[in-house]
Protein backbone atom coordinates (compact mmCIF):
# COMPACT_ATOMS: atom_id res chain seq x y z
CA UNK A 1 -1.70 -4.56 23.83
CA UNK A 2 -3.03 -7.34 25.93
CA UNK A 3 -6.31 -7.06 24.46
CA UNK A 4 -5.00 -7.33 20.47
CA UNK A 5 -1.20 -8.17 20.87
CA UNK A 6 -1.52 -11.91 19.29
CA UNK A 7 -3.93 -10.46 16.52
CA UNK A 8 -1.78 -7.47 15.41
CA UNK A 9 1.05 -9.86 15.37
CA UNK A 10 -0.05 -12.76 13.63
CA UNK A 11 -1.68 -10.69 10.74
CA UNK A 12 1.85 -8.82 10.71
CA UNK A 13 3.63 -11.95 10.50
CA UNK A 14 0.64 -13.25 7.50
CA UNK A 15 1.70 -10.15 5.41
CA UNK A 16 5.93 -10.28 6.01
CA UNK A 17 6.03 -14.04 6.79
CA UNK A 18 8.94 -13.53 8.94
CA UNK A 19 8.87 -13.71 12.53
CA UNK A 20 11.71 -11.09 13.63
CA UNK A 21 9.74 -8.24 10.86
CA UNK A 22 6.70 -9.19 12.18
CA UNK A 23 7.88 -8.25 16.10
CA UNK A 24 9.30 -5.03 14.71
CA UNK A 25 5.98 -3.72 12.87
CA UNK A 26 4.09 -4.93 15.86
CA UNK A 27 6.20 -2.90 17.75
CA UNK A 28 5.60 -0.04 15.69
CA UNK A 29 1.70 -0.19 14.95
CA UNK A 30 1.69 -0.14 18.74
CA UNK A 31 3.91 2.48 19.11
CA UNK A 32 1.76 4.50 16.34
CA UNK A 33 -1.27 3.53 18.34
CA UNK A 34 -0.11 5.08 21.24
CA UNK A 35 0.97 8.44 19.57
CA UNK A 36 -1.98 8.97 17.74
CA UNK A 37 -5.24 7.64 20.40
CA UNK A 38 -6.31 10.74 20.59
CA UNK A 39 -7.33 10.81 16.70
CA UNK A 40 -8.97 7.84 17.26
CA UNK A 41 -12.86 8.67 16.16
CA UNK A 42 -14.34 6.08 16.94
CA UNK A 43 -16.07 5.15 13.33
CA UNK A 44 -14.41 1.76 13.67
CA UNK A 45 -13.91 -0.88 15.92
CA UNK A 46 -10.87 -0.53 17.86
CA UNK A 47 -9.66 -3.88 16.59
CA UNK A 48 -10.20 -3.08 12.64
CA UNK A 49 -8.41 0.63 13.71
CA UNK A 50 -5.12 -1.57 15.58
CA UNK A 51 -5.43 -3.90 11.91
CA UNK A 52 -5.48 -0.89 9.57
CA UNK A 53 -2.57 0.94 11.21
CA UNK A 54 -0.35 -3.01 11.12
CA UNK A 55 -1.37 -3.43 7.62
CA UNK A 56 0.11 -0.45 6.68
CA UNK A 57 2.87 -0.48 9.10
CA UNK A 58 3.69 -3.91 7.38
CA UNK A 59 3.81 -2.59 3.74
CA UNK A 60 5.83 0.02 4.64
CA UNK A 61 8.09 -2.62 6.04
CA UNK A 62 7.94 -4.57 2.95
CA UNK A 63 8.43 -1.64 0.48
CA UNK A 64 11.86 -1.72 1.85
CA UNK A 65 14.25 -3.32 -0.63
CA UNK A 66 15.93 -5.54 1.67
CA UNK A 67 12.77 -7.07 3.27
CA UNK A 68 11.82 -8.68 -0.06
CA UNK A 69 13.62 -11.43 0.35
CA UNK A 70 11.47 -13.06 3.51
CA UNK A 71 11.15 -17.04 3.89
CA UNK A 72 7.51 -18.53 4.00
CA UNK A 73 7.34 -19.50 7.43
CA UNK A 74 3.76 -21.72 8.44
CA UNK A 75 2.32 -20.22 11.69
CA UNK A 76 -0.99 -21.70 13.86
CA UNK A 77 -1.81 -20.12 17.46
CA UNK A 78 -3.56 -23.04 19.45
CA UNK A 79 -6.06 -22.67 22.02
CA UNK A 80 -6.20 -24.80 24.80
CA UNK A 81 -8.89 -27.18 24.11
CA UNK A 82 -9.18 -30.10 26.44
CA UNK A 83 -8.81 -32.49 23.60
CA UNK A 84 -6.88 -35.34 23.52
CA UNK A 85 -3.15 -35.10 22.50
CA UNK A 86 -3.56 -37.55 19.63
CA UNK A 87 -6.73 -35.21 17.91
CA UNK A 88 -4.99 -31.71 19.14
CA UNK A 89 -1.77 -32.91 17.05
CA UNK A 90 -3.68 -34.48 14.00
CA UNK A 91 -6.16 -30.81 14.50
CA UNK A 92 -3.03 -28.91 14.33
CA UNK A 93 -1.42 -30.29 11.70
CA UNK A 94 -4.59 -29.76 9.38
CA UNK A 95 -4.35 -26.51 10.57
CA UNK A 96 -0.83 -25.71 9.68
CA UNK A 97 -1.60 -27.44 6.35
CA UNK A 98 -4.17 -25.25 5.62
CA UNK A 99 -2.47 -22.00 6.69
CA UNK A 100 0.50 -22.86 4.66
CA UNK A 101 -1.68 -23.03 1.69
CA UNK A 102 -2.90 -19.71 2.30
CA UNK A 103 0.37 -18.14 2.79
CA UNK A 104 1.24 -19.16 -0.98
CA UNK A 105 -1.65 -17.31 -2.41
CA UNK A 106 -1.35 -13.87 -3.64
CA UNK A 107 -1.20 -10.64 -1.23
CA UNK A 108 -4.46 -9.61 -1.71
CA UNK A 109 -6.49 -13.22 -1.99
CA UNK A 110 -4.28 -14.28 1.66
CA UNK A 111 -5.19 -11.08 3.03
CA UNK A 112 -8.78 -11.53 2.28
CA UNK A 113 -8.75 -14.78 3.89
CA UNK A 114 -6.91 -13.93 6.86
CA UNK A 115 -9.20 -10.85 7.90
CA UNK A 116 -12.29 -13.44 7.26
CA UNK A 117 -11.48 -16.39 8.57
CA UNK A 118 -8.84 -16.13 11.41
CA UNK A 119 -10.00 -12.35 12.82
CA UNK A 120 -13.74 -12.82 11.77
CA UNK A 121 -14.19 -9.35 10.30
CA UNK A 122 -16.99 -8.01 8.84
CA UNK A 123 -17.41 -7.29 5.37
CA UNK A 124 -17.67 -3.13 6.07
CA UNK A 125 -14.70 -4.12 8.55
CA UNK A 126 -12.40 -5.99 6.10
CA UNK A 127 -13.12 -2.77 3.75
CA UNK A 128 -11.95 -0.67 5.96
CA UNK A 129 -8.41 -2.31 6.93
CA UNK A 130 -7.96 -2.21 3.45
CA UNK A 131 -9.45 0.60 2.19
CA UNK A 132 -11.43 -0.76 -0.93
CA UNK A 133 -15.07 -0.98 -1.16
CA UNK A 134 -17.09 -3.88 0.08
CA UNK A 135 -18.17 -5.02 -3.27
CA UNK A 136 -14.39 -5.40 -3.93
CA UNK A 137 -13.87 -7.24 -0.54
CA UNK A 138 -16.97 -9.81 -1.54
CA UNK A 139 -15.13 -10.23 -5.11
CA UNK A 140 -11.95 -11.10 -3.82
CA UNK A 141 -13.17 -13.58 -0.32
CA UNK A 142 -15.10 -15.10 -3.56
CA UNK A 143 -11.75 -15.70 -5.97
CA UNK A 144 -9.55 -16.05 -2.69
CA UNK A 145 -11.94 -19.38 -1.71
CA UNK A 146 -12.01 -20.23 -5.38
CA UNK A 147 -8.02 -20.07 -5.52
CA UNK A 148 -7.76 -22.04 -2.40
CA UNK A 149 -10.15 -24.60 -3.09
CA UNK A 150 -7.98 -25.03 -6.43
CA UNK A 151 -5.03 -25.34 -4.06
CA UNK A 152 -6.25 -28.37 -2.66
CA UNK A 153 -8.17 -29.93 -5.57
CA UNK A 154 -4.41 -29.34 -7.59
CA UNK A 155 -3.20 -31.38 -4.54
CA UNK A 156 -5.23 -34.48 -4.14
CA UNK A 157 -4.40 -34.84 -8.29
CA UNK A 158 -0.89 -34.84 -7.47
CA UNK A 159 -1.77 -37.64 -4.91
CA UNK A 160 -3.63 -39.77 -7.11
CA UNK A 161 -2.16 -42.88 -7.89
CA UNK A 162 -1.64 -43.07 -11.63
């Protein structure tokens, strides 16, 4: 829990967007964790094994009828950088920015994104968590960078001065 209790929560909380549901599956793809280590083969990493069991942990969660109704929520973990406090802010802010964009594309693009990009995964690892092949998880980091990119291009238009 030491080891992978930020990373199990965060990509809880990037699947429910809500902070309270995300402590609860956490809780519970632990507590699954624990029960079942001894079926624990060993044909994964242990880290793609702790994100399989929170992904679905968190759909379960989110098949519920009541959880449907969750608030987008931005989230950013920061490191501690010995930056100054003027660039950590303006860093952090990009960053929230950026994850907040994420969070509005679809389940499967975000997820994509998130297993890529925050927890560094592997293609044969990201196929794995979520149980597609890896031609499917190159096809949608592809279209999930495609969407995003149109996320910001749609943005600076909306800037524009007319």
């Amino acid at each position: 829990m030491e080891t992978y209790g930020n990373d199990v929560w965060n990509y809880a909380f990037s699947i429910c967007r809500n902070r309270d549901t995300a402590d609860d599956i956490t809780q519970d793809a632990f507590l699954k964790v624990y029960r079942n280590l001894t079926t624990f083969r060993g044909d994964a990493a242990v880290k793609t094994w702790l994100l399989t069991i929170t992904r679905n942990t968190a759909y379960d969660y989110l098949r519920k009828a009541f959880w449907r109704k969750v608030t987008l929520v931005g989230f950013i973990q920061s490191g501690g950088t010995s930056q100054s406090a003027e660039s950590e802010a303006v860093e952090q802010l990009y960053a929230s920015d950026i994850w907040k964009k994420v969070l509005t594309l679809s389940p499967k693009y975000r997820e994509i994104l998130i297993l890529h990009a925050h927890y560094h995964l592997t293609t044969k690892e990201m196929a794995a968590v979520l149980g597609i092949s890896e031609g499917t998880v190159k096809s949608r980091l592809h279209h999930a960078r495609l969407k995003a990119l149109s996320l910001k291009e749609r943005e600076a238009l909306e800037h524009e001065p007319s």
